[in-house]
Protein backbone atom coordinates (compact mmCIF):
# COMPACT_ATOMS: atom_id res chain seq x y z
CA UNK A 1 -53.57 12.40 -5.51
CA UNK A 2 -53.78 8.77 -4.47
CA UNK A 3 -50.75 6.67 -3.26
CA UNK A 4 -50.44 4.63 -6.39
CA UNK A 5 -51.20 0.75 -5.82
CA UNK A 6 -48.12 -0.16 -8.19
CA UNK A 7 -44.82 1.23 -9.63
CA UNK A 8 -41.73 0.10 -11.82
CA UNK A 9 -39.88 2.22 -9.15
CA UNK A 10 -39.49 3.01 -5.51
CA UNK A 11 -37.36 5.44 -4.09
CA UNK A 12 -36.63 4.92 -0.48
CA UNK A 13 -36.07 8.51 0.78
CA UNK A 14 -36.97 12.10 0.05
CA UNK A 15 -34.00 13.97 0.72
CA UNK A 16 -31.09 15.25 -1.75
CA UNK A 17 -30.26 11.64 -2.90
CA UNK A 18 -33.66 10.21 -3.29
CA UNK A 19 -34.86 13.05 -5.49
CA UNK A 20 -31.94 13.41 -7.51
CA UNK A 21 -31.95 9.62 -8.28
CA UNK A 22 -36.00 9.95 -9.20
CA UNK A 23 -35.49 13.16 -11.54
CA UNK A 24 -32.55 11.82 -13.75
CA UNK A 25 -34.02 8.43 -13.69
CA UNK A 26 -37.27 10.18 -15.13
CA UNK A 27 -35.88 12.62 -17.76
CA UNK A 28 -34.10 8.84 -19.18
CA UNK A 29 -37.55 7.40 -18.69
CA UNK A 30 -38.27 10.32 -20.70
CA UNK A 31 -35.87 10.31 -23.12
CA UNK A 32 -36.93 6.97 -24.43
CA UNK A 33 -40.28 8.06 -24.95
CA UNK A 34 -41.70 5.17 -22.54
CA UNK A 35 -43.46 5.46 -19.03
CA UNK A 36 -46.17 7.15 -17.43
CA UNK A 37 -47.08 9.33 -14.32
CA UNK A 38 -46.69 6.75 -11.91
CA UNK A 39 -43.89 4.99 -12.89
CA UNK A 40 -41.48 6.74 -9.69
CA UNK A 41 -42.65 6.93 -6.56
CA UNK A 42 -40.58 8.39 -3.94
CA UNK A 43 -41.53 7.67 -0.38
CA UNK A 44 -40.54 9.34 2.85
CA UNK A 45 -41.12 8.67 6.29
CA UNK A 46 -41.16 12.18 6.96
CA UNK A 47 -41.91 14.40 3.94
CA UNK A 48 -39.38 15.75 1.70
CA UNK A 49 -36.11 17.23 3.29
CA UNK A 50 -37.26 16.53 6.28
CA UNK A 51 -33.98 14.36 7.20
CA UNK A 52 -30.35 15.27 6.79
CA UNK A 53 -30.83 16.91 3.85
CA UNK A 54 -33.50 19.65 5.24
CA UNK A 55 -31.13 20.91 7.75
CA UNK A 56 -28.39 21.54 5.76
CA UNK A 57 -27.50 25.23 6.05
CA UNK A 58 -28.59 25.45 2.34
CA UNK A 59 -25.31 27.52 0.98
CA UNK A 60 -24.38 27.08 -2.60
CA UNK A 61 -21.04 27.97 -3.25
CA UNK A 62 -18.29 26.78 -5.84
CA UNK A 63 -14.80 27.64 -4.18
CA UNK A 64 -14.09 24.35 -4.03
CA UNK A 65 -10.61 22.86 -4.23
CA UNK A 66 -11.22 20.08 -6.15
CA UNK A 67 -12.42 20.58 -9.76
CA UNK A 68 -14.70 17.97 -9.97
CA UNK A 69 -16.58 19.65 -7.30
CA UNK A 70 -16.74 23.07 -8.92
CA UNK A 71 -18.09 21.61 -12.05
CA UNK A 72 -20.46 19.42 -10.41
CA UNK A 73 -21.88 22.64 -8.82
CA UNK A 74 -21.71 24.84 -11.62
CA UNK A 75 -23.85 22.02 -13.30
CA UNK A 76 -26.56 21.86 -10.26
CA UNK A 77 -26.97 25.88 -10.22
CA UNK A 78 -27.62 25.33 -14.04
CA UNK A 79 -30.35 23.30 -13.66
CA UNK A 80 -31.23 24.84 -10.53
CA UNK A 81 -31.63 28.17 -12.54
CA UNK A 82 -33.63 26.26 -15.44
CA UNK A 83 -36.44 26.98 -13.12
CA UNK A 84 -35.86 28.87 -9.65
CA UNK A 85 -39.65 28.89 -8.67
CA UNK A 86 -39.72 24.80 -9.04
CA UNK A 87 -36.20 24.49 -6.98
CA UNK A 88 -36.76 27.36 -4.65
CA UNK A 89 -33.40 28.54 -5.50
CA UNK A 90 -33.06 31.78 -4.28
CA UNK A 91 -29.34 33.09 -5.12
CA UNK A 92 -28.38 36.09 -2.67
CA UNK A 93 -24.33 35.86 -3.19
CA UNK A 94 -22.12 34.71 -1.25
CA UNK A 95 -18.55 36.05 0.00
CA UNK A 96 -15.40 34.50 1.67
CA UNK A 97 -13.02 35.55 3.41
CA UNK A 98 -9.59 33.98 3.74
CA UNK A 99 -5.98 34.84 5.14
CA UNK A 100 -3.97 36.35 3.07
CA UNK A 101 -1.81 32.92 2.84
CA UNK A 102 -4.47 31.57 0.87
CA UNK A 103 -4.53 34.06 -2.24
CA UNK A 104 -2.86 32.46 -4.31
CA UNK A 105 -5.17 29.14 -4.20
CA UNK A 106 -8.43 31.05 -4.18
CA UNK A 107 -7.57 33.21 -7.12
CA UNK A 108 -6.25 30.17 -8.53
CA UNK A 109 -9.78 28.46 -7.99
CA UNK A 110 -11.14 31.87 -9.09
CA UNK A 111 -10.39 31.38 -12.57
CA UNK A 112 -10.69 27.70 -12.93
CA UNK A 113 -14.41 29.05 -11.95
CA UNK A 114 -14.74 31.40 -14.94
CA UNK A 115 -13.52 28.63 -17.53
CA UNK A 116 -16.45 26.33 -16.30
């Protein structure tokens, strides 16, 4: 595919940010009903992920304190689950292990979990 000559959009960056920004803004492109292919081009001096966000250690997990933060996840895995083979999301589990002083707050966070 050639590097399109023109675009209503350029995304500076093709890491966790700059593709996040370029999907929702196309599903509202989208939603309108207006737009084409090569309305969103995302540029990258490296290739995608190949900054900060490629060498994250890649763990998903949603036993976080604050709520907003669980429910933001639990909203990414959705999507991310919408189509695994598109996202490479490739869920293998995850455990924690905390001090016994901390029961109360992760069972706590537990079931805040299972009402998302």
């Amino acid at each position: 595919m050639a590097f399109p000559t023109k675009a209503k959009y350029v995304i500076i960056g093709a890491g966790i940010h700059g593709l996040s920004t370029a999907w929702h803004l196309a599903e509202k492109i989208k939603k309108k009903g207006n737009g084409s292919n090569n309305d969103i081009v995302v540029i990258d001096k490296g290739g995608i992920a190949s900054g900060a966000s490629g060498i994250a250690c890649g763990v998903v997990r949603n036993n976080y304190f604050q709520p907003a933060m669980r429910e933001l996840m639990a909203h990414s895995v959705k999507v991310w689950e919408s189509d695994p083979k598109t996202f490479h999301y490739h869920p293998i589990g995850y455990m924690q292990i905390s001090p016994e002083s901390m029961r109360k707050d992760v069972t706590s966070i537990y079931e805040q979990q299972k009402a998302i």
